[in-house]
PDB file of N, CA and C in Angstrom:
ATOM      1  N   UNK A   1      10.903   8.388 141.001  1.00  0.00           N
ATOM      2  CA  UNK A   1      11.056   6.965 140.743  1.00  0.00           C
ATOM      3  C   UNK A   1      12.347   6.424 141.349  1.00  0.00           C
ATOM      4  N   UNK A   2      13.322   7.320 142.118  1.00  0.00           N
ATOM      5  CA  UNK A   2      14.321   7.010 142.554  1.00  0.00           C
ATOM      6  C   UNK A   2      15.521   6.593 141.501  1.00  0.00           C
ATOM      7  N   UNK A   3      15.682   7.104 140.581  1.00  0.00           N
ATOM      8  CA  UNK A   3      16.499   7.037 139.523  1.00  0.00           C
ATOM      9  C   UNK A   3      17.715   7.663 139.412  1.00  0.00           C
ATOM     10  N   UNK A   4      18.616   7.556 139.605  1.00  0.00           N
ATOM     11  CA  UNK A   4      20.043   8.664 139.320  1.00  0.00           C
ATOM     12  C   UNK A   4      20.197   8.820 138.437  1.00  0.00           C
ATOM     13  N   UNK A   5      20.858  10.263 137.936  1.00  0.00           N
ATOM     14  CA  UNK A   5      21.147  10.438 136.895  1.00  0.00           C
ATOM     15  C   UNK A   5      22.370   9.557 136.615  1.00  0.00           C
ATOM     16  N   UNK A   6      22.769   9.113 135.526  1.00  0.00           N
ATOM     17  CA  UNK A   6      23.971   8.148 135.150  1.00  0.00           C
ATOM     18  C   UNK A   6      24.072   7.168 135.542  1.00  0.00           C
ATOM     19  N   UNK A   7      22.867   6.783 136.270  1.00  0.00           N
ATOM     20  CA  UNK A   7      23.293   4.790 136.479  1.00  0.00           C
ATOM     21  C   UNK A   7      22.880   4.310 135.597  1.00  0.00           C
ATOM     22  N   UNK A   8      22.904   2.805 136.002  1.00  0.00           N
ATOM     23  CA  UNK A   8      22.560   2.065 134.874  1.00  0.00           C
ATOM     24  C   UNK A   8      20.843   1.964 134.775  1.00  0.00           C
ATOM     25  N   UNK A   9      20.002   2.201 135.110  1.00  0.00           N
ATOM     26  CA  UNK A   9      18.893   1.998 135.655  1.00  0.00           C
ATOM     27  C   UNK A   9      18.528   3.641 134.440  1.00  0.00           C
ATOM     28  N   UNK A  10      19.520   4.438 134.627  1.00  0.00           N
ATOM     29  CA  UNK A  10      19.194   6.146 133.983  1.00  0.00           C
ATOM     30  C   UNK A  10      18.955   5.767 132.662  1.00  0.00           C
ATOM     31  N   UNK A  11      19.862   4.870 132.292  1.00  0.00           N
ATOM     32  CA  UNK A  11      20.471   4.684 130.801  1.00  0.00           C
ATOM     33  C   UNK A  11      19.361   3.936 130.029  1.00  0.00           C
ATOM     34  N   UNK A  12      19.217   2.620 131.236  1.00  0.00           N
ATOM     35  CA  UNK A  12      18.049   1.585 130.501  1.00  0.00           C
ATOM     36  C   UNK A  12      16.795   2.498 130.528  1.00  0.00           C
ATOM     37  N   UNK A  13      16.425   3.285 130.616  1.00  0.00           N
ATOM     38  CA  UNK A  13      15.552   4.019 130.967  1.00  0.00           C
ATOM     39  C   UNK A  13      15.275   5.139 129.667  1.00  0.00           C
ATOM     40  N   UNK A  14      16.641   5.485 129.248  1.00  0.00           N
ATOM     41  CA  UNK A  14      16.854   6.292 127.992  1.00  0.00           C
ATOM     42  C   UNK A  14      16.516   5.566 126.588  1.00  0.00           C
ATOM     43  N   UNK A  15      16.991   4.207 126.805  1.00  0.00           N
ATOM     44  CA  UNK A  15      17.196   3.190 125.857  1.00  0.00           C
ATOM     45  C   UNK A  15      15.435   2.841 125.351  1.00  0.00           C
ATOM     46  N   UNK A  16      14.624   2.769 126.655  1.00  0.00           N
ATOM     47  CA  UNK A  16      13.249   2.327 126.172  1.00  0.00           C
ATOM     48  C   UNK A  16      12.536   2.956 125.559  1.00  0.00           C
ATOM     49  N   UNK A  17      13.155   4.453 126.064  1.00  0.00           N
ATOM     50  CA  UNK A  17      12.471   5.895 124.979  1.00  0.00           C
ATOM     51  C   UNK A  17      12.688   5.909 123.926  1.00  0.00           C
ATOM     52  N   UNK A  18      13.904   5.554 123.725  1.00  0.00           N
ATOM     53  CA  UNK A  18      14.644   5.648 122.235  1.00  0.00           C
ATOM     54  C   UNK A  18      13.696   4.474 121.581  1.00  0.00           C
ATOM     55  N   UNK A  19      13.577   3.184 121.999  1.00  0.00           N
ATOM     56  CA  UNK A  19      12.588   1.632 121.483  1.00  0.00           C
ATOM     57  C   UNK A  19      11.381   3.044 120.983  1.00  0.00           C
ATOM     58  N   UNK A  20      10.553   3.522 122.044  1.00  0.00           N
ATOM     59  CA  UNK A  20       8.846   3.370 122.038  1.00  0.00           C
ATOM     60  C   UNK A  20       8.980   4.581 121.222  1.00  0.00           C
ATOM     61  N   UNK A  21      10.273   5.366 121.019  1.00  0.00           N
ATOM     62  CA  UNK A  21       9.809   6.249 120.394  1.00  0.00           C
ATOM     63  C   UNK A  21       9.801   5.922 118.327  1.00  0.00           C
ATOM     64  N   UNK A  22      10.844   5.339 118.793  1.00  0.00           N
ATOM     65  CA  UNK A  22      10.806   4.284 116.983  1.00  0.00           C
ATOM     66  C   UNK A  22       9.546   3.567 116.762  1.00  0.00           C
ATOM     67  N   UNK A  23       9.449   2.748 117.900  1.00  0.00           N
ATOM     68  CA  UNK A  23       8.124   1.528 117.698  1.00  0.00           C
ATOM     69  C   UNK A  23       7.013   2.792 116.839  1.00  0.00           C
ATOM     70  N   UNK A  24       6.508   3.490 117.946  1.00  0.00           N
ATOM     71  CA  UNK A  24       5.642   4.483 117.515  1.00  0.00           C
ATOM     72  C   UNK A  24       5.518   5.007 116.051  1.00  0.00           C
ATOM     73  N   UNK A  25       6.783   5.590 116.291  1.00  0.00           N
ATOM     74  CA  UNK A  25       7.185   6.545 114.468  1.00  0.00           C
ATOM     75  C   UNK A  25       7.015   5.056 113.231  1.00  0.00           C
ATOM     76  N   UNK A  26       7.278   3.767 113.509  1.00  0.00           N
ATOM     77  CA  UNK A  26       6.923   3.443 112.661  1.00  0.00           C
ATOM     78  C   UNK A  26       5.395   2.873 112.461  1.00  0.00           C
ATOM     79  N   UNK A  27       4.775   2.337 113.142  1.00  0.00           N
ATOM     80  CA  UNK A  27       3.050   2.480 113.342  1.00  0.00           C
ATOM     81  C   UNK A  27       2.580   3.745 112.577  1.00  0.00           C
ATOM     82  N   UNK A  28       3.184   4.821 112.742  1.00  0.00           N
ATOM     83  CA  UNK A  28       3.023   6.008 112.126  1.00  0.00           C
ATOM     84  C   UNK A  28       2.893   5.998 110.677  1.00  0.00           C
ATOM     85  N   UNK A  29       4.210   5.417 110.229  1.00  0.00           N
ATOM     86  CA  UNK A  29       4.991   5.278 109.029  1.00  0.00           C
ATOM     87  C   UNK A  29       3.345   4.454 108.324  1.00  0.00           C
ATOM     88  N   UNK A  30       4.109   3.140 108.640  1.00  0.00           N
ATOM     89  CA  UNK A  30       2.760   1.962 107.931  1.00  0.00           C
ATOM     90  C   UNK A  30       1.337   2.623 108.364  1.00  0.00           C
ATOM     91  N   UNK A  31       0.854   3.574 108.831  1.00  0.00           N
ATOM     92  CA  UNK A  31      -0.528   3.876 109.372  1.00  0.00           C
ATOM     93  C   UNK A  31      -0.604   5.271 107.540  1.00  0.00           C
ATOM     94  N   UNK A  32       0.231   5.638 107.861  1.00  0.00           N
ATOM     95  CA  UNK A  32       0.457   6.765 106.696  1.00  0.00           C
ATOM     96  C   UNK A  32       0.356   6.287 104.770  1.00  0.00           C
ATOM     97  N   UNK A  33       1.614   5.223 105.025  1.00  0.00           N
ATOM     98  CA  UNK A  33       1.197   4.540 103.573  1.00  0.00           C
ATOM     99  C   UNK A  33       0.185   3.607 103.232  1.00  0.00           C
ATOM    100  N   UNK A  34      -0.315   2.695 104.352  1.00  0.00           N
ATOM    101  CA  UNK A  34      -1.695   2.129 104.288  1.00  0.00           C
ATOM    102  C   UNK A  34      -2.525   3.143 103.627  1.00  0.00           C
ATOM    103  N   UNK A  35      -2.821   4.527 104.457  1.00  0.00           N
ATOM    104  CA  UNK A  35      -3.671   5.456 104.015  1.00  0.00           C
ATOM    105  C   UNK A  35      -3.754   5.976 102.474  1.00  0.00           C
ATOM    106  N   UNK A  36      -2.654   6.120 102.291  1.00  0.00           N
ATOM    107  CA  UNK A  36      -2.079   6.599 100.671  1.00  0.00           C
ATOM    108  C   UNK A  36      -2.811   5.520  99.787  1.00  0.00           C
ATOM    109  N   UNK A  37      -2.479   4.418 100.088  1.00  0.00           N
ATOM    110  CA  UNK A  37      -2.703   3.231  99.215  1.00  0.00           C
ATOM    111  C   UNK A  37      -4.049   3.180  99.019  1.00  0.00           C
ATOM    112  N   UNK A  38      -4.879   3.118 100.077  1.00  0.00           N
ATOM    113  CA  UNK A  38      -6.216   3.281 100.374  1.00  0.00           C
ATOM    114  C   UNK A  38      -6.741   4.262  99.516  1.00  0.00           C
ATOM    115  N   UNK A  39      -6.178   5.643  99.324  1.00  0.00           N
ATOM    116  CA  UNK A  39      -6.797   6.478  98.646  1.00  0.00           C
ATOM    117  C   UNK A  39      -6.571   6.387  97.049  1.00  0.00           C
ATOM    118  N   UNK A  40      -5.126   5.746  96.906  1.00  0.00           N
ATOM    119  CA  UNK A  40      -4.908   5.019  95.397  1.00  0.00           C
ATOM    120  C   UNK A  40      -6.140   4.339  94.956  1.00  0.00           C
ATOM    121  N   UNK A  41      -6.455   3.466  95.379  1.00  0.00           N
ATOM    122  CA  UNK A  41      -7.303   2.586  95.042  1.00  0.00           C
ATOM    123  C   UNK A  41      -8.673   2.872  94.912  1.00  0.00           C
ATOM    124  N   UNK A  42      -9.181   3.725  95.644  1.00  0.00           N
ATOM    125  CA  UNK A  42     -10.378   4.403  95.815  1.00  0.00           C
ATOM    126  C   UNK A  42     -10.649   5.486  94.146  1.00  0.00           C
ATOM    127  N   UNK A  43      -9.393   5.812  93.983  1.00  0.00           N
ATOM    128  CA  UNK A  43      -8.897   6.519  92.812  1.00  0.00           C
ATOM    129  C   UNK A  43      -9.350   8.134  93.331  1.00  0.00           C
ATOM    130  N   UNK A  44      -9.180   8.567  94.405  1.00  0.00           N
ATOM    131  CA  UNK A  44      -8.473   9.767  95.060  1.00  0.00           C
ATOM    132  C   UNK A  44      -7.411  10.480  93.952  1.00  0.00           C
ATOM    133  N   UNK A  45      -8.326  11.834  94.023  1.00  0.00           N
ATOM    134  CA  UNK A  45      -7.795  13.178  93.027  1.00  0.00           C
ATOM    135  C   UNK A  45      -7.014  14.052  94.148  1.00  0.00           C
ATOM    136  N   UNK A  46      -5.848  14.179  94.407  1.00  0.00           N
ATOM    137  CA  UNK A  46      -5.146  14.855  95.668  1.00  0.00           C
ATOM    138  C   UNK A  46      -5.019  16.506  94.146  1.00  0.00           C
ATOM    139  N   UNK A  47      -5.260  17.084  95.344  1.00  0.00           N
ATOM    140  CA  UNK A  47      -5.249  18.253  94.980  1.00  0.00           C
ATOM    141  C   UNK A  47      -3.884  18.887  95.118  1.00  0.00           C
ATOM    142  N   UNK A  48      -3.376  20.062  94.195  1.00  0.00           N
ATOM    143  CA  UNK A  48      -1.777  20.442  93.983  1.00  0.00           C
ATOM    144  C   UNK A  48      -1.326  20.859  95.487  1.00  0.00           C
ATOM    145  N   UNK A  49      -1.974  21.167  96.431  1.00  0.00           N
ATOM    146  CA  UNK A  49      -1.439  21.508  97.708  1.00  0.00           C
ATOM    147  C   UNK A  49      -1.548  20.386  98.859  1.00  0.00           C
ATOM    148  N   UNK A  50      -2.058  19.435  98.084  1.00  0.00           N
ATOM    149  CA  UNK A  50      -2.070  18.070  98.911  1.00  0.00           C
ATOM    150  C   UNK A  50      -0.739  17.170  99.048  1.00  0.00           C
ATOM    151  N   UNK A  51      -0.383  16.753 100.483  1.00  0.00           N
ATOM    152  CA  UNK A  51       0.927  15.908 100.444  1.00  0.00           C
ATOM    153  C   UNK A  51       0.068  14.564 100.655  1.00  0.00           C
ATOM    154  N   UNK A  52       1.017  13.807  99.754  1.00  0.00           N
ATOM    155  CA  UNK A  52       0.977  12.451  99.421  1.00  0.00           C
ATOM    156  C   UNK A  52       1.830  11.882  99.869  1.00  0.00           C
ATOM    157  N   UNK A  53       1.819  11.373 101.005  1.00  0.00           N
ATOM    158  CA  UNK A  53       2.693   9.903 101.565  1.00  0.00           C
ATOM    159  C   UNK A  53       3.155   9.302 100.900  1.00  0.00           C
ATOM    160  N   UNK A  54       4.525   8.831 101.045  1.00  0.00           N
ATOM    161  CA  UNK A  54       5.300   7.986 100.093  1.00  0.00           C
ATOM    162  C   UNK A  54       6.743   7.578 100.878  1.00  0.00           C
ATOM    163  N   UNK A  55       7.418   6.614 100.515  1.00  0.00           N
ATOM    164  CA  UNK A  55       8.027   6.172 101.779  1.00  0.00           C
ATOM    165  C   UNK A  55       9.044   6.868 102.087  1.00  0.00           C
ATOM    166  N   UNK A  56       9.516   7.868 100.390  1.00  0.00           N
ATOM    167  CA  UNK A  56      10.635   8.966 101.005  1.00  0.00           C
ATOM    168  C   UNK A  56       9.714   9.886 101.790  1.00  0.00           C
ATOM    169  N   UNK A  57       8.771  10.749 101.807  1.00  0.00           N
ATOM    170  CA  UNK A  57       8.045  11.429 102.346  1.00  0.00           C
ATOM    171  C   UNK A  57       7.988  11.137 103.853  1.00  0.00           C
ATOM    172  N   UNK A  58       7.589   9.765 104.141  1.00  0.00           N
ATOM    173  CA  UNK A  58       7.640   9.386 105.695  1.00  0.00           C
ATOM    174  C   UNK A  58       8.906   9.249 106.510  1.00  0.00           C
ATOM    175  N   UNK A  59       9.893   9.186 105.450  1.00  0.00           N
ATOM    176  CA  UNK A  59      11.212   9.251 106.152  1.00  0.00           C
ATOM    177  C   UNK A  59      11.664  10.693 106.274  1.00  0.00           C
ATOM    178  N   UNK A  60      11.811  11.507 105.503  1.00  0.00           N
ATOM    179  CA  UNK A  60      12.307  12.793 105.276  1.00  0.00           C
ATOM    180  C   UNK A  60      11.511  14.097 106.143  1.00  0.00           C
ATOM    181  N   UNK A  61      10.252  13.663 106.467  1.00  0.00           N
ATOM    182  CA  UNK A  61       9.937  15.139 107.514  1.00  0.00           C
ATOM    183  C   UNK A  61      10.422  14.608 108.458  1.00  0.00           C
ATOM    184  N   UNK A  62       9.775  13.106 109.139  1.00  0.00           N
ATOM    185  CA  UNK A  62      10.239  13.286 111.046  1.00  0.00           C
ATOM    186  C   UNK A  62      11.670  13.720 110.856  1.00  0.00           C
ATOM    187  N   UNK A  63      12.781  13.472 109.995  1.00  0.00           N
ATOM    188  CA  UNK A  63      13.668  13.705 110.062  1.00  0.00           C
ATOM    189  C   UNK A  63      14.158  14.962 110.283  1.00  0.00           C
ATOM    190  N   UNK A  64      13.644  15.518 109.425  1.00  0.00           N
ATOM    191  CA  UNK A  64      13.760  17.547 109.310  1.00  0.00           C
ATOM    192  C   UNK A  64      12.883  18.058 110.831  1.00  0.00           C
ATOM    193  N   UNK A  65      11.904  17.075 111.424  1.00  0.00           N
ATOM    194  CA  UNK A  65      11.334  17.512 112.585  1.00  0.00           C
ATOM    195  C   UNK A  65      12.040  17.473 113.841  1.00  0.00           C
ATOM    196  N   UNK A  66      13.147  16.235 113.729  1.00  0.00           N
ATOM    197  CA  UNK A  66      14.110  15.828 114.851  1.00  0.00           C
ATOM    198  C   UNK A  66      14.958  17.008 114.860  1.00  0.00           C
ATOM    199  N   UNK A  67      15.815  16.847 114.067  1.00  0.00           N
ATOM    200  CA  UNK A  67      16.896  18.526 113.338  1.00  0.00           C
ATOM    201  C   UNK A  67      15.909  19.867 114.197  1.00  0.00           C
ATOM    202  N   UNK A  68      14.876  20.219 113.236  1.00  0.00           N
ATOM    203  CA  UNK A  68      14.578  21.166 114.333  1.00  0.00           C
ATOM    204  C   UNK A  68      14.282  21.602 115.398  1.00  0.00           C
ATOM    205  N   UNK A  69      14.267  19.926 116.403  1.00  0.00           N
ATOM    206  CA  UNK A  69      13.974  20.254 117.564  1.00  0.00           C
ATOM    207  C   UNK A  69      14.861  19.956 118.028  1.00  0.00           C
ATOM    208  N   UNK A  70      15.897  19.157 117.700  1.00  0.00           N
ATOM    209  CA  UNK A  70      17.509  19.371 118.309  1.00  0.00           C
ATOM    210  C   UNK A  70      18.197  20.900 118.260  1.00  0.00           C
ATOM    211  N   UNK A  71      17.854  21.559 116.928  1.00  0.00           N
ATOM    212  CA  UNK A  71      18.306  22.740 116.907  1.00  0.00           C
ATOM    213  C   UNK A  71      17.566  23.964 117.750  1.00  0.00           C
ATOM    214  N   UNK A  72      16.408  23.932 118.337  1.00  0.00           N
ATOM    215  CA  UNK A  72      15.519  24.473 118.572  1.00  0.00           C
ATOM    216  C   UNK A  72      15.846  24.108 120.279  1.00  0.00           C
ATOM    217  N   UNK A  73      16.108  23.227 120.591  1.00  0.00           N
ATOM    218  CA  UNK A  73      16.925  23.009 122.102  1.00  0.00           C
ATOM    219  C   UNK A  73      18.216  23.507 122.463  1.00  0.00           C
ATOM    220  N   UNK A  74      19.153  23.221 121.177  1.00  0.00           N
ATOM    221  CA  UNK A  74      20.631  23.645 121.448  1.00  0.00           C
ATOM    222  C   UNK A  74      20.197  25.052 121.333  1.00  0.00           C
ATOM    223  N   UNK A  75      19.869  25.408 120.389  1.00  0.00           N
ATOM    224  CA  UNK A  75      19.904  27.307 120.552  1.00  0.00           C
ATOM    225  C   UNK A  75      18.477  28.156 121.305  1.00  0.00           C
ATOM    226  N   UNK A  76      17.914  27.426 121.737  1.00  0.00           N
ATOM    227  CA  UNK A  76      17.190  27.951 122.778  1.00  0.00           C
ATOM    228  C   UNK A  76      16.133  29.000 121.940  1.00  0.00           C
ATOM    229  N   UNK A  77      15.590  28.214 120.727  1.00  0.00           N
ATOM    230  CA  UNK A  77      14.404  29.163 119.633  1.00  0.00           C
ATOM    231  C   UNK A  77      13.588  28.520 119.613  1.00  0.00           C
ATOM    232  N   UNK A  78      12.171  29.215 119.682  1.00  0.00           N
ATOM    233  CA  UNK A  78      11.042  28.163 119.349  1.00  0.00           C
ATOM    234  C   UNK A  78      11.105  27.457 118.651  1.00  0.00           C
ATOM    235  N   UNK A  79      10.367  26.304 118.492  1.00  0.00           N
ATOM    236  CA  UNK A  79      10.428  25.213 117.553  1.00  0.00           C
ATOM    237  C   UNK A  79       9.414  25.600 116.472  1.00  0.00           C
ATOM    238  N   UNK A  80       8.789  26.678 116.744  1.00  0.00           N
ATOM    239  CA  UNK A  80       8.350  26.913 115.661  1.00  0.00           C
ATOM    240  C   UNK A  80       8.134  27.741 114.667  1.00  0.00           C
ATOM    241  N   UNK A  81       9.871  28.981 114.524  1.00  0.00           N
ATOM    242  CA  UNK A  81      10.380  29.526 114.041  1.00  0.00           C
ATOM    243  C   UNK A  81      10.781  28.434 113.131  1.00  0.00           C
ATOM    244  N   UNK A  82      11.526  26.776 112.853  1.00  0.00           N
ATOM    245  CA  UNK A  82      11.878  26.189 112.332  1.00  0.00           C
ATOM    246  C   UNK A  82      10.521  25.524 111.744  1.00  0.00           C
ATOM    247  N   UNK A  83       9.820  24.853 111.982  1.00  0.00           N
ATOM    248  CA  UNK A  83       8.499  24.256 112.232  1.00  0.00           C
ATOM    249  C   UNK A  83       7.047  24.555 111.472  1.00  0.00           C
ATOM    250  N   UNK A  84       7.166  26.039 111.510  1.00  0.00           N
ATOM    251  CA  UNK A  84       6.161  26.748 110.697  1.00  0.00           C
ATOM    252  C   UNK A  84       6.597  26.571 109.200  1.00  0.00           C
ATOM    253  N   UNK A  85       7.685  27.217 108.833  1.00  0.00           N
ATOM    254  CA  UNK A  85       7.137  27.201 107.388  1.00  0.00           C
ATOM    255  C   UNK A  85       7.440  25.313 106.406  1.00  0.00           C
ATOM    256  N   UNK A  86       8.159  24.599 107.230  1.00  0.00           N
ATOM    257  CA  UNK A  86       7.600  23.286 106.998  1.00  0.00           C
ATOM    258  C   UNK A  86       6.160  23.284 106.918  1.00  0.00           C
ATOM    259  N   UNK A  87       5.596  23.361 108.252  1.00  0.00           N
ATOM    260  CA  UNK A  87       4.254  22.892 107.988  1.00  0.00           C
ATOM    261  C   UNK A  87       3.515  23.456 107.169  1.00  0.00           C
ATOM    262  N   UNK A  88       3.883  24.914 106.510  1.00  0.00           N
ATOM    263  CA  UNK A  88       3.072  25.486 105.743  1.00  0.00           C
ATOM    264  C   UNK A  88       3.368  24.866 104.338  1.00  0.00           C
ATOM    265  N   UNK A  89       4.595  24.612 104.092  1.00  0.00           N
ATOM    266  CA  UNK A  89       4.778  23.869 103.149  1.00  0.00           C
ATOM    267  C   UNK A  89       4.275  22.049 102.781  1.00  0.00           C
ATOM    268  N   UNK A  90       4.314  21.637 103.680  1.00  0.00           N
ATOM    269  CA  UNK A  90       2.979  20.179 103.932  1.00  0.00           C
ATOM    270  C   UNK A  90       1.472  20.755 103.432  1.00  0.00           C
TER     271      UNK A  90
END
């Protein structure tokens, strides 16, 4: 795309990832508690190994997911040495 690293063109470029990647995660977010609500109402029996969306819930994994893939880059470990037993725990 003819881009340098460190111009300004690099940066605005970083900046839109950083936008689409929020925009996204929150579509996510409201796509997740819509769902919850939906199943409230329906009067949905979640079973003891079932995760239930809730707005700490939607904030608190991507979070623990970012962490492990920052950590999982800096130290050069699969991501899913960190990754697995989250998800087993979801």
């Amino acid at each position: 795309m003819g881009i340098e690293c460190g111009s300004a063109w690099f940066w605005f470029a970083q900046a839109l990832l950083l936008v689409w990647i929020l925009f996204i995660s929150i579509l996510g977010r409201k796509f997740l508690l819509n769902d919850t609500a939906k199943k409230a109402e329906a009067g949905y029996v979640y079973l003891d190994d079932d995760l239930k969306w809730t707005k700490k819930s939607t904030i608190i994994y991507p979070l623990i997911s970012t962490l492990a893939g920052f950590a999982a880059g800096m130290f050069g470990i699969g991501g899913g040495i960190i990754k697995g037993p989250l998800m087993l725990g979801m």
